[in-house]
Each structure stands twice: as structure tokens, then as C-alpha cells.
N, C-alpha and C. Protein backbone atom coordinates (compact mmCIF):
# COMPACT_ATOMS: atom_id res chain seq x y z
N UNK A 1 22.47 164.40 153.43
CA UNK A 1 21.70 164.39 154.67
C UNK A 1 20.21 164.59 154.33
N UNK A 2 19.25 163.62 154.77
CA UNK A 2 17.78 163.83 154.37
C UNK A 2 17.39 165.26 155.35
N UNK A 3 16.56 165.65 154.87
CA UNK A 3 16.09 167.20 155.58
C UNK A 3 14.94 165.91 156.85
N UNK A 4 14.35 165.23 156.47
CA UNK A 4 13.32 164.50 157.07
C UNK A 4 14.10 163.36 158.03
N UNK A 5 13.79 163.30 159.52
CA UNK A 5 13.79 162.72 160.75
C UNK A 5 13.29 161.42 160.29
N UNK A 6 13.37 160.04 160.06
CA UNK A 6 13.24 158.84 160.41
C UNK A 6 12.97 158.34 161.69
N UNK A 7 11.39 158.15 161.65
CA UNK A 7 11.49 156.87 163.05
C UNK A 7 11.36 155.61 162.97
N UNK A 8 12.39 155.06 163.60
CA UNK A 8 12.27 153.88 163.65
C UNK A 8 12.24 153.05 165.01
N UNK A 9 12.26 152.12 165.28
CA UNK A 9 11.54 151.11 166.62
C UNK A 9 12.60 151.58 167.45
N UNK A 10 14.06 150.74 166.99
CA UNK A 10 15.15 150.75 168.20
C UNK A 10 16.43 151.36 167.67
N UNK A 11 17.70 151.35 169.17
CA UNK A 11 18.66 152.02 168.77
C UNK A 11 19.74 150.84 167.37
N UNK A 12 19.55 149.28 167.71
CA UNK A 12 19.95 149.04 166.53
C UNK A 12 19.58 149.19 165.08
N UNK A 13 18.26 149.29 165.06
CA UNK A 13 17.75 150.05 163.22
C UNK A 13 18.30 151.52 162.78
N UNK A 14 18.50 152.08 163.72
CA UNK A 14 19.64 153.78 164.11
C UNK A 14 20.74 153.42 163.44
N UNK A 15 21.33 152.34 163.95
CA UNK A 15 23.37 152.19 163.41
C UNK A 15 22.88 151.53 162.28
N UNK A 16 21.71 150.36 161.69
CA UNK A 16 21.58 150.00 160.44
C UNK A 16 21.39 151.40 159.16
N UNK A 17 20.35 152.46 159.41
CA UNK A 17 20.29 153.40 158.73
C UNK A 17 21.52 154.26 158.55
N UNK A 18 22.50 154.19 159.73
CA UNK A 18 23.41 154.80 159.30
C UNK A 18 24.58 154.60 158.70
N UNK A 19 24.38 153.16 158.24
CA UNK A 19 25.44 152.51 156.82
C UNK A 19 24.44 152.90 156.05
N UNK A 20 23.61 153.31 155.53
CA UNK A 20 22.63 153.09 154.47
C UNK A 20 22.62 154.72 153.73
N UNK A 21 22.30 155.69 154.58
CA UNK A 21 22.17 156.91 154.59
C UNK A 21 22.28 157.76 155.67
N UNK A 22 22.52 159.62 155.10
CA UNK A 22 23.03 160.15 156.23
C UNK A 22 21.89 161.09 156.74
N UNK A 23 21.29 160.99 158.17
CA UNK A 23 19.99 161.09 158.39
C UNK A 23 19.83 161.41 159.87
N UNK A 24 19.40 161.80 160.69
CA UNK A 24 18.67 161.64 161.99
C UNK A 24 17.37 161.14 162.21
N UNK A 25 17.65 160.04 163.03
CA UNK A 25 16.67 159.07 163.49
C UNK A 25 16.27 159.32 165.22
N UNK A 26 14.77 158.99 165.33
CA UNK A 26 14.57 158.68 166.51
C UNK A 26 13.97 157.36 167.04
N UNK A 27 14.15 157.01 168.27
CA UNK A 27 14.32 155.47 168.16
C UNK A 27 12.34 155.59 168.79
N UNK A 28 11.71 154.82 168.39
CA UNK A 28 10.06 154.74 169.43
C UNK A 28 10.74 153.52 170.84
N UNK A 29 11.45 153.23 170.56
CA UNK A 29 11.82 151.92 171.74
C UNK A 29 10.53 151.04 171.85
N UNK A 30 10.16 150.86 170.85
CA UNK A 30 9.08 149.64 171.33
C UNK A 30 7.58 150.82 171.41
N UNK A 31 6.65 149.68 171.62
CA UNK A 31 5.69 150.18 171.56
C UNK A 31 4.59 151.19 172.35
N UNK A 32 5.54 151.14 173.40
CA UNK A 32 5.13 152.13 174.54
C UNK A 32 5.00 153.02 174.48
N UNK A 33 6.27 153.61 173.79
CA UNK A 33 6.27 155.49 172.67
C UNK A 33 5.49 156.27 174.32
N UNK A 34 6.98 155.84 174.67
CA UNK A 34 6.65 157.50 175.85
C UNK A 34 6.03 158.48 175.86
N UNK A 35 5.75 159.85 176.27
CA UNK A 35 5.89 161.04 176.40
C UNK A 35 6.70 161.74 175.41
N UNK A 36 8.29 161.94 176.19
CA UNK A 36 9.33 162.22 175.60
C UNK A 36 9.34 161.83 174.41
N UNK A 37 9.33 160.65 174.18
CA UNK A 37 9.36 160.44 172.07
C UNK A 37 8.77 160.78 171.55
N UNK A 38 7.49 160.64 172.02
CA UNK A 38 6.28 161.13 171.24
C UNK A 38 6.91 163.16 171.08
N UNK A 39 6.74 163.46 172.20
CA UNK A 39 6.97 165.09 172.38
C UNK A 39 8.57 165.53 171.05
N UNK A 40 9.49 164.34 171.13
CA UNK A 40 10.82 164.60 170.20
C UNK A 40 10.16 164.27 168.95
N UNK A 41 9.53 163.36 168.93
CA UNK A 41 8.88 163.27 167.39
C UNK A 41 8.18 164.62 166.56
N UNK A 42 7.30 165.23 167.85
CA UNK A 42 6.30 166.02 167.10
C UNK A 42 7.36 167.32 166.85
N UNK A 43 8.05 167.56 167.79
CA UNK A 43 9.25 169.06 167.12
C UNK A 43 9.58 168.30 165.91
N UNK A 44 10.11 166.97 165.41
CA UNK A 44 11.20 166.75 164.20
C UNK A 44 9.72 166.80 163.22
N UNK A 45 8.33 166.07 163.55
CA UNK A 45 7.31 166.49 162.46
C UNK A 45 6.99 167.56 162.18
N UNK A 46 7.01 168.93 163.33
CA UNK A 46 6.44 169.98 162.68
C UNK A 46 7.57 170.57 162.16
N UNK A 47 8.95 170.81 162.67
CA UNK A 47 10.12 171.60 161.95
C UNK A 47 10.67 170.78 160.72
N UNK A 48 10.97 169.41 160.24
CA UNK A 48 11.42 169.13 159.61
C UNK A 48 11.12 167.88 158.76
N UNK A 49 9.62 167.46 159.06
CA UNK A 49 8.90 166.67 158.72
C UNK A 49 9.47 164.88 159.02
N UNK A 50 8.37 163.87 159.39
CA UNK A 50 9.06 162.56 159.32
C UNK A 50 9.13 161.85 158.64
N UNK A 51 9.96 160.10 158.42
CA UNK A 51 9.26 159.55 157.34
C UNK A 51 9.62 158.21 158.58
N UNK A 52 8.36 157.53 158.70
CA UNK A 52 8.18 156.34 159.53
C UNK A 52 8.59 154.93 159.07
N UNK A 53 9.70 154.57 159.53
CA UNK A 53 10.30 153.09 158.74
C UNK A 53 10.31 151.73 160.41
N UNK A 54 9.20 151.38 160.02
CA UNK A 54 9.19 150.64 161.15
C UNK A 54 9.63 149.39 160.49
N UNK A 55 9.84 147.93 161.91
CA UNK A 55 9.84 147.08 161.18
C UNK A 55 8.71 145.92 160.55
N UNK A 56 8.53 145.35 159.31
CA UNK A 56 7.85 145.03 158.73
C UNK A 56 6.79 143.57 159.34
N UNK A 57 6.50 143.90 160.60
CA UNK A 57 6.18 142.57 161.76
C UNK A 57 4.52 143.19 162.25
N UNK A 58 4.11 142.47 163.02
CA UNK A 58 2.88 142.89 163.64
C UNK A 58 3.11 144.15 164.55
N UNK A 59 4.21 144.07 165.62
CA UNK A 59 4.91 145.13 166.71
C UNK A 59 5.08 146.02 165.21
N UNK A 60 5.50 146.38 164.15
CA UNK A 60 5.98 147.45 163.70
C UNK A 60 4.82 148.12 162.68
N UNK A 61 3.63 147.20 162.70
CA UNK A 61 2.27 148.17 162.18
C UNK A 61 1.56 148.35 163.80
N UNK A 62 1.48 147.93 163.75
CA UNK A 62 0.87 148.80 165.07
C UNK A 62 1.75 150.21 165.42
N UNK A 63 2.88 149.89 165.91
CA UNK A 63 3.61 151.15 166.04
C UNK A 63 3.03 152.56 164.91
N UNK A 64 3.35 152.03 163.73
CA UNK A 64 3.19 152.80 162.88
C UNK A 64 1.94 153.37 162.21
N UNK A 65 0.71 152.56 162.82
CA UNK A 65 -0.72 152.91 163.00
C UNK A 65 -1.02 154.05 164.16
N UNK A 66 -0.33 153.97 165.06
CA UNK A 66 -0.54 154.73 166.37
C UNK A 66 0.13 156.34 165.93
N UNK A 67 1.39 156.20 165.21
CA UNK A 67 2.40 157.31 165.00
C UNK A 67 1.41 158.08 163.99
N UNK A 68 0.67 157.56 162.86
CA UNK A 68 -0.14 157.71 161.64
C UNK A 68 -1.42 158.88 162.37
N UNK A 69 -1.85 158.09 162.96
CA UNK A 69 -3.27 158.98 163.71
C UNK A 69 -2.10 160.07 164.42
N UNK A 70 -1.25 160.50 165.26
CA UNK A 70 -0.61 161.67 166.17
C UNK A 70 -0.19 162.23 164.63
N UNK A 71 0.54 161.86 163.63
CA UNK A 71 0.97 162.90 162.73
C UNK A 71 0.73 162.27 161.29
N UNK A 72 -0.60 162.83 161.02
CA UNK A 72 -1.12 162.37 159.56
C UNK A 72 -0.48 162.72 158.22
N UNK A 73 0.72 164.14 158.66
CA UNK A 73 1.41 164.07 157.02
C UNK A 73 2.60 163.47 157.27
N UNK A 74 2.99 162.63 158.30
CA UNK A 74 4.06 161.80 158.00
C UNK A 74 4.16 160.62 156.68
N UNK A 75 5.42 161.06 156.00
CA UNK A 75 5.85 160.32 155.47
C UNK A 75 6.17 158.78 155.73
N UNK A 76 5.79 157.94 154.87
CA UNK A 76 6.18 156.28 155.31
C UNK A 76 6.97 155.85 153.70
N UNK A 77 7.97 155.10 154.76
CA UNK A 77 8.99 154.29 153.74
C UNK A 77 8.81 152.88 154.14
N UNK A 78 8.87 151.77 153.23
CA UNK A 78 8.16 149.92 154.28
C UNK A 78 9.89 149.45 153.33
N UNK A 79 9.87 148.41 154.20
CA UNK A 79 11.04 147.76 153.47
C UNK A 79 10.54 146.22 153.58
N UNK A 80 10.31 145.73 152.37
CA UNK A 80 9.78 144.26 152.14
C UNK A 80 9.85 143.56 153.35
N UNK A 81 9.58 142.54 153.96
CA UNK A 81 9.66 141.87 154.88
C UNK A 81 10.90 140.66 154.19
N UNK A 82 10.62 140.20 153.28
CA UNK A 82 12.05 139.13 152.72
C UNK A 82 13.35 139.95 152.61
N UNK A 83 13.44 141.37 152.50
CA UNK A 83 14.37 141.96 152.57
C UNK A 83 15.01 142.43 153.82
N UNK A 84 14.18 142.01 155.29
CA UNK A 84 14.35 142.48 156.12
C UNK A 84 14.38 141.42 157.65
N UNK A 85 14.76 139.99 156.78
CA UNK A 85 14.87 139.40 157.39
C UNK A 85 15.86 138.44 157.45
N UNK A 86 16.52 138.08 158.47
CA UNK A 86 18.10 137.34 158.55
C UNK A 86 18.16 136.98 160.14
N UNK A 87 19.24 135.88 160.31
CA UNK A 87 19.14 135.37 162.08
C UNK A 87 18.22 135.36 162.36
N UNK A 88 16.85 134.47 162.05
CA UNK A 88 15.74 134.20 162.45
C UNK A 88 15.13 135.72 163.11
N UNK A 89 15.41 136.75 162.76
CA UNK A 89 14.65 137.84 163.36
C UNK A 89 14.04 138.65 161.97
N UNK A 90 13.34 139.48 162.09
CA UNK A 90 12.75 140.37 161.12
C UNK A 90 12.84 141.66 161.70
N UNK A 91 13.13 142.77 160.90
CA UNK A 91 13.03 144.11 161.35
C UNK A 91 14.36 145.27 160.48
N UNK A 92 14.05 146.35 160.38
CA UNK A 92 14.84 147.32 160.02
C UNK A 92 16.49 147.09 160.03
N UNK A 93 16.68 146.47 161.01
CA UNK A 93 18.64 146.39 161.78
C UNK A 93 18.58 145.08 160.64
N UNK A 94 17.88 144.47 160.50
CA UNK A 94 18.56 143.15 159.18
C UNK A 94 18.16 143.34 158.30
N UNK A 95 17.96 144.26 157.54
CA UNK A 95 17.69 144.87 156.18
C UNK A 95 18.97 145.42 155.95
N UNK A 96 19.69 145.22 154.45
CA UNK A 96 20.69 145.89 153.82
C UNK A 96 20.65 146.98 153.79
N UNK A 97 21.55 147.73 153.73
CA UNK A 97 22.01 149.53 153.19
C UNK A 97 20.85 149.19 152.07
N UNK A 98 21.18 148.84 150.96
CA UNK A 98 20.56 149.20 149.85
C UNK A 98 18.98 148.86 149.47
N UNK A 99 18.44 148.14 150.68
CA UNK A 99 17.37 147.69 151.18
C UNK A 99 16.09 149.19 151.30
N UNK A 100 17.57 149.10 152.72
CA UNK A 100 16.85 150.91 153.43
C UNK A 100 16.71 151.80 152.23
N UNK A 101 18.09 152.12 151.44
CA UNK A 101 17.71 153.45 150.44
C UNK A 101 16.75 152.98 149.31
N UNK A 102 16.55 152.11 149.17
CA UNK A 102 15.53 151.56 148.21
C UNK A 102 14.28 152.41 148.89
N UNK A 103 13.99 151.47 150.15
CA UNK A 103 12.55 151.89 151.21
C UNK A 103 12.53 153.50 150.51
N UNK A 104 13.67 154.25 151.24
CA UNK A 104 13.85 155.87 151.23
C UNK A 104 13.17 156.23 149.91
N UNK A 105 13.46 155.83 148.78
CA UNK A 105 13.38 156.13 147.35
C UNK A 105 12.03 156.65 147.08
N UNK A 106 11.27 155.59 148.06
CA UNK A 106 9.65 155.48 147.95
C UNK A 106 8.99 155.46 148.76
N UNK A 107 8.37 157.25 148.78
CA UNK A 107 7.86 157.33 150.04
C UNK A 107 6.70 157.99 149.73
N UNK A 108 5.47 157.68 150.64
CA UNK A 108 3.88 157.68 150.59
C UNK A 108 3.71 158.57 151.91
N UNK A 109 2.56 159.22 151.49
CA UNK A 109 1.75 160.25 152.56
C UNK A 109 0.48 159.04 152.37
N UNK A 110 -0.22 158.66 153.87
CA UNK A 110 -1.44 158.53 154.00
C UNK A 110 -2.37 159.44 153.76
N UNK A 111 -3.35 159.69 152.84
CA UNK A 111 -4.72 160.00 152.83
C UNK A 111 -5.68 159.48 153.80
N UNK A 112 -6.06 160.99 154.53
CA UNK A 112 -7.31 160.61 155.00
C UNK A 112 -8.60 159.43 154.09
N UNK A 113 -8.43 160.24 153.37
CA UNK A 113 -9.67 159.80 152.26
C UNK A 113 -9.32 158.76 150.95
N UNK A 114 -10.18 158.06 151.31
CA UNK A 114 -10.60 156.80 150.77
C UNK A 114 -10.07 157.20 148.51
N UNK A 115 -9.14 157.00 147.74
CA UNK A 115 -9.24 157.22 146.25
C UNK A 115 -10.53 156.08 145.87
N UNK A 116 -10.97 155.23 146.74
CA UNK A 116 -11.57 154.34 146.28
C UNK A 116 -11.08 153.28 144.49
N UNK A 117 -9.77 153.54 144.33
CA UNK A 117 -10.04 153.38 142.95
C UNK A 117 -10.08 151.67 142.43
N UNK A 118 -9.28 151.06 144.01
CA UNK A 118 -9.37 149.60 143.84
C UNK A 118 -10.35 148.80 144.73
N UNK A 119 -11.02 147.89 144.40
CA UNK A 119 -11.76 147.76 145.55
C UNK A 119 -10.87 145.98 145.76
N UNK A 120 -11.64 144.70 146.27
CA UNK A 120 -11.31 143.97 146.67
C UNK A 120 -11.30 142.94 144.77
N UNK A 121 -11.99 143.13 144.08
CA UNK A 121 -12.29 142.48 142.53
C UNK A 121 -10.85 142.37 142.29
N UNK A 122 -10.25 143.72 142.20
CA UNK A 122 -8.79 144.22 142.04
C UNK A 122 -8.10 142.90 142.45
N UNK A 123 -7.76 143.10 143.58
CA UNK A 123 -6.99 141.85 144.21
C UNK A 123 -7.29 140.33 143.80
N UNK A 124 -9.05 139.99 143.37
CA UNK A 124 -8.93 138.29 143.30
C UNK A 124 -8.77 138.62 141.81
N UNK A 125 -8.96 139.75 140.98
CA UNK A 125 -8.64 139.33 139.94
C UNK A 125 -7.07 139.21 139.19
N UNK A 126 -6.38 139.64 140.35
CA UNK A 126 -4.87 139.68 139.73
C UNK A 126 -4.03 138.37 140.90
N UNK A 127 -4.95 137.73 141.78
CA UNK A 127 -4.58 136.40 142.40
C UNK A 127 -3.79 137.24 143.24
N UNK A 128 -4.28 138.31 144.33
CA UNK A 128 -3.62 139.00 145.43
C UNK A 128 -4.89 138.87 146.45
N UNK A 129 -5.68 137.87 146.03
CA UNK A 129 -6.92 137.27 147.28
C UNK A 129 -7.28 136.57 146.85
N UNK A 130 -7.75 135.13 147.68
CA UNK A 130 -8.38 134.32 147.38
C UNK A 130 -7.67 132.77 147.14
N UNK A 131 -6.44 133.31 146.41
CA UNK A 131 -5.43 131.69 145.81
C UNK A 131 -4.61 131.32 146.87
N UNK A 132 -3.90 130.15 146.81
CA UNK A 132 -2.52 129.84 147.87
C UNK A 132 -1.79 130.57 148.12
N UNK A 133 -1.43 131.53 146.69
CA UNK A 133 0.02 131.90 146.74
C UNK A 133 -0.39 133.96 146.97
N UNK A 134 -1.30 134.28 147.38
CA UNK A 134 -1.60 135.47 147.35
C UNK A 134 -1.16 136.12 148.63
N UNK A 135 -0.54 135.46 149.69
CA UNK A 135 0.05 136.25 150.04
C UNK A 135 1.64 136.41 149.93
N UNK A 136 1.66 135.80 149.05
CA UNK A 136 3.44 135.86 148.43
C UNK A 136 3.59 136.94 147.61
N UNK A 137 2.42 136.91 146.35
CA UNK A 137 2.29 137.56 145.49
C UNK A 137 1.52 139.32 146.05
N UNK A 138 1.01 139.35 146.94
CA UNK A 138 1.09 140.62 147.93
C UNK A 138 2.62 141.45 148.10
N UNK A 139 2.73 140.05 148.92
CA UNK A 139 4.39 140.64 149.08
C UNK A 139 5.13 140.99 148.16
N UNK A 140 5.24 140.37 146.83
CA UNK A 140 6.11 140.77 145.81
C UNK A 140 5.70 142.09 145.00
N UNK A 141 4.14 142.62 145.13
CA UNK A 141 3.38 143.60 144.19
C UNK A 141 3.95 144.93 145.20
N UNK A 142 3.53 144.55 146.76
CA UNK A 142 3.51 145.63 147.71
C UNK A 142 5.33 146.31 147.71
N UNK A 143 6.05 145.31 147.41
CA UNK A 143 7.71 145.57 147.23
C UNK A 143 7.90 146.69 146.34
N UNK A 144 7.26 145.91 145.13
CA UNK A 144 7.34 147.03 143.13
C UNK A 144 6.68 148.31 144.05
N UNK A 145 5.73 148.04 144.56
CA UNK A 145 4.83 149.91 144.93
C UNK A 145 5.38 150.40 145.96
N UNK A 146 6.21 149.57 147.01
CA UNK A 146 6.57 150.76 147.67
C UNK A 146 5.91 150.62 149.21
N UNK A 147 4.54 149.82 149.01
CA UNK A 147 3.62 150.26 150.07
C UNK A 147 3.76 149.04 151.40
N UNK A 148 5.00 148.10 151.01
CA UNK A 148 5.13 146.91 152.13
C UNK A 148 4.36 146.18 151.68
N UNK A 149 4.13 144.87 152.91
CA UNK A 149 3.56 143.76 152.49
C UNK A 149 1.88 143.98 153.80
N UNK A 150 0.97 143.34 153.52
CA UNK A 150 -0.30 143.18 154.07
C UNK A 150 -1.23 142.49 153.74
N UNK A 151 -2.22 142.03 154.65
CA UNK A 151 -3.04 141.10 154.46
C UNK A 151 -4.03 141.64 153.41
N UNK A 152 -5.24 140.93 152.91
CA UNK A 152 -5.73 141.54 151.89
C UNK A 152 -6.85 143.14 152.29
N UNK A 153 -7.17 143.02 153.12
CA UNK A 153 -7.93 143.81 153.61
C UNK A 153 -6.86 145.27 153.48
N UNK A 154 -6.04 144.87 154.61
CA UNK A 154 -4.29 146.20 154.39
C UNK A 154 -3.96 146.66 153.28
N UNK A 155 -3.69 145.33 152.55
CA UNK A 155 -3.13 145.69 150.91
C UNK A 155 -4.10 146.82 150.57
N UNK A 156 -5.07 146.47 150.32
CA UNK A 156 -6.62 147.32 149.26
C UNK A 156 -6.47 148.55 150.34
N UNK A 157 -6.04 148.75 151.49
CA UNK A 157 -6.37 150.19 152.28
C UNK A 157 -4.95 150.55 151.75
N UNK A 158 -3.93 150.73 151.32
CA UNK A 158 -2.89 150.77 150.98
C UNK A 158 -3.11 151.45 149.65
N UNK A 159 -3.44 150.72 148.86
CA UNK A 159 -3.59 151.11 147.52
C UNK A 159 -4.27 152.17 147.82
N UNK A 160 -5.86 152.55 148.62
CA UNK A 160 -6.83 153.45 147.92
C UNK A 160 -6.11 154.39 148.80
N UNK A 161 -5.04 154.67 149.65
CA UNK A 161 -4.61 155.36 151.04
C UNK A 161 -3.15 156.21 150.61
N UNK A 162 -2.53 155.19 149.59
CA UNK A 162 -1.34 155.94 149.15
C UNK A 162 -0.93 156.47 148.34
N UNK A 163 -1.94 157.00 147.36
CA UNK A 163 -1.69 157.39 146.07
C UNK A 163 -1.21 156.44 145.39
N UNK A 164 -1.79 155.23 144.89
CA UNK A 164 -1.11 154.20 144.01
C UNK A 164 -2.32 154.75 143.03
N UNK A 165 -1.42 155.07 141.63
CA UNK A 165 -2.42 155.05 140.34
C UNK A 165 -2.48 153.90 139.79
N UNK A 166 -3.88 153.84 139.20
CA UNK A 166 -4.40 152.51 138.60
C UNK A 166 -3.12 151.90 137.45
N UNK A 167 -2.65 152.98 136.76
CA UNK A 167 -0.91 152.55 135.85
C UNK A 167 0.02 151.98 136.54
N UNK A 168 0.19 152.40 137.84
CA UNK A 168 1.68 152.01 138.82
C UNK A 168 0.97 150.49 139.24
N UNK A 169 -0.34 150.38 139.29
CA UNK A 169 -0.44 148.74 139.73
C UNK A 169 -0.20 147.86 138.76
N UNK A 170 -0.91 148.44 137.77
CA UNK A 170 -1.25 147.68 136.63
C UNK A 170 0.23 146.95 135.67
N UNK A 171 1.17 147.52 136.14
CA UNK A 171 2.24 147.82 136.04
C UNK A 171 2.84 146.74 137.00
N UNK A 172 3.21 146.94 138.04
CA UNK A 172 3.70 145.93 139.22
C UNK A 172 2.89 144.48 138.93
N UNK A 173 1.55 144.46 138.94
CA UNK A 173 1.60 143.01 138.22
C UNK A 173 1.53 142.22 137.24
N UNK A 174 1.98 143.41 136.48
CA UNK A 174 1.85 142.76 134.99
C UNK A 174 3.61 142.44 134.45
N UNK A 175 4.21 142.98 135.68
CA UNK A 175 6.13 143.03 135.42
C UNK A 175 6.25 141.69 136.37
């Protein structure tokens, strides 16, 4: 049983996590994030801390931008977007068990503060800005780290935001 509360969007990503691992989840239902959720969220953040697994879509950063600013030491777990997609839909509920505990495995606190350690050079020089295939190759680097997939601007706030050391990148695109 994780000691840490999972939120995720809806009640079907709930029954997906719970083939995957044994956990308590709360659902945001979409992007509205009531009162009430918000208020059930902040007891499971301050007593037992969260880790935010939204789904990997536009609706599921936003969500998870909004949740980020209300509780800044929440934990985040991303689950690739190619891993999380099946029946023409994308999101948490079509991601595998071993998908999710993968996500779980690797989990990031946002920093307020900037590590500055990659800037944008980083990215065109490893063809993660600028080429055809860079946002594929995003997706495949952001998978190895852990940190999801994002546009280039996201990616680089990602890196300097999640504790990625200059070894763990250097590493992901050089494998």
C-alpha cells in the first residue's frame, strides 16, 4: 500500500491504478476541481502526502499545473503518452499496470527555483528542438527521466524544475 494519495482525473483511472498497485486515489473529475476535492486533496497532502498522475493530454497539464501552485510539495508521476494510449483515447485508464508502476517508480518534486543547469542549447544540441523528429525524441528522453512528454519550452522547465542531473540526461540521450 503506497503511504501517498494519487490524484488522478476520473473514477475510471481509479479501477486502472487499482490493477497496477495498492493505493488510495482521488478522482479531480475533470477540470473544475470543486471545493470538496480540492478540500479532500489538501487533508490527503498535508497527512499523507500526494503524488499527481494525470493524464498525459492538454486537459491533464493544466489540471496538474493548477493542483502544482495549491500544493507545491506534491509529488508527480507522468506516464509516457505512447504508453497511455489505446481506443483512440489517451489518458491514465489506457495505460498498462506496468505502465502505472513504472510512472510510480519515478517520482519528482517541483522546485520553486529555477537549477538553471539546462538551458534551450541543451535541447538543439541533442535534436530535442529545432529538427522534425524532436518532438518524438522529447517523448522518448522525457519517458528514460521520468518527467513525461512536452513541448520544448515544458521539456527545458522540466529538466531545470525536477531535479534532473546533468548525468541522468546525458545518459537518456546518449542510451
Amino acid at each position: 500500500m503506497l503511504k501517498q494519495v494519487i490524484v488522478v482525473e476520473g473514477k475510471s483511472d481509479i479501477q486502472r491504478i487499482a490493477q497496477a498497485v495498492e493505493a488510495d486515489c482521488i478522482a479531480t473529475e475533470g477540470f473544475t476541481l470543486r471545493k470538496g476535492v480540492i478540500d479532500m486533496i489538501r487533508v490527503a497532502y498535508e497527512k499523507r502526502g500526494i503524488i499527481i498522475l494525470t493524464d498525459p493530454d492538454t486537459a491533464g497539464e493544466r489540471i496538474r499545473r493548477v493542483l502544482t501552485k495549491k500544493f507545491p510539495n506534491a509529488q508527480h508521476a507522468f506516464v509516457p503518452r505512447d504508453e497511455a494510449f489505446a481506443n483512440d483515447d489517451i489518458g491514465i485508464e489506457q495505460a498498462s499496470p506496468e505502465s502505472i508502476r513504472k510512472a510510480l517508480s519515478t517520482l519528482h518534486v517541483e522546485s520553486l527555483e529555477s537549477s538553471n543547469e539546462f538551458s534551450m542549447v541543451d535541447l538543439v544540441r541533442h535534436g530535442l528542438s529545432g529538427m522534425p523528429d524532436s518532438a518524438a525524441r522529447r517523448a522518448v528522453i522525457g519517458a528514460k527521466l521520468g518527467i513525461g512528454y512536452g513541448n520544448g519550452k515544458q521539456f527545458l522547465y522540466r529538466l531545470n524544475h525536477y531535479g534532473i542531473s546533468r548525468d541522468a540526461f546525458e545518459e537518456a540521450v546518449n542510451s
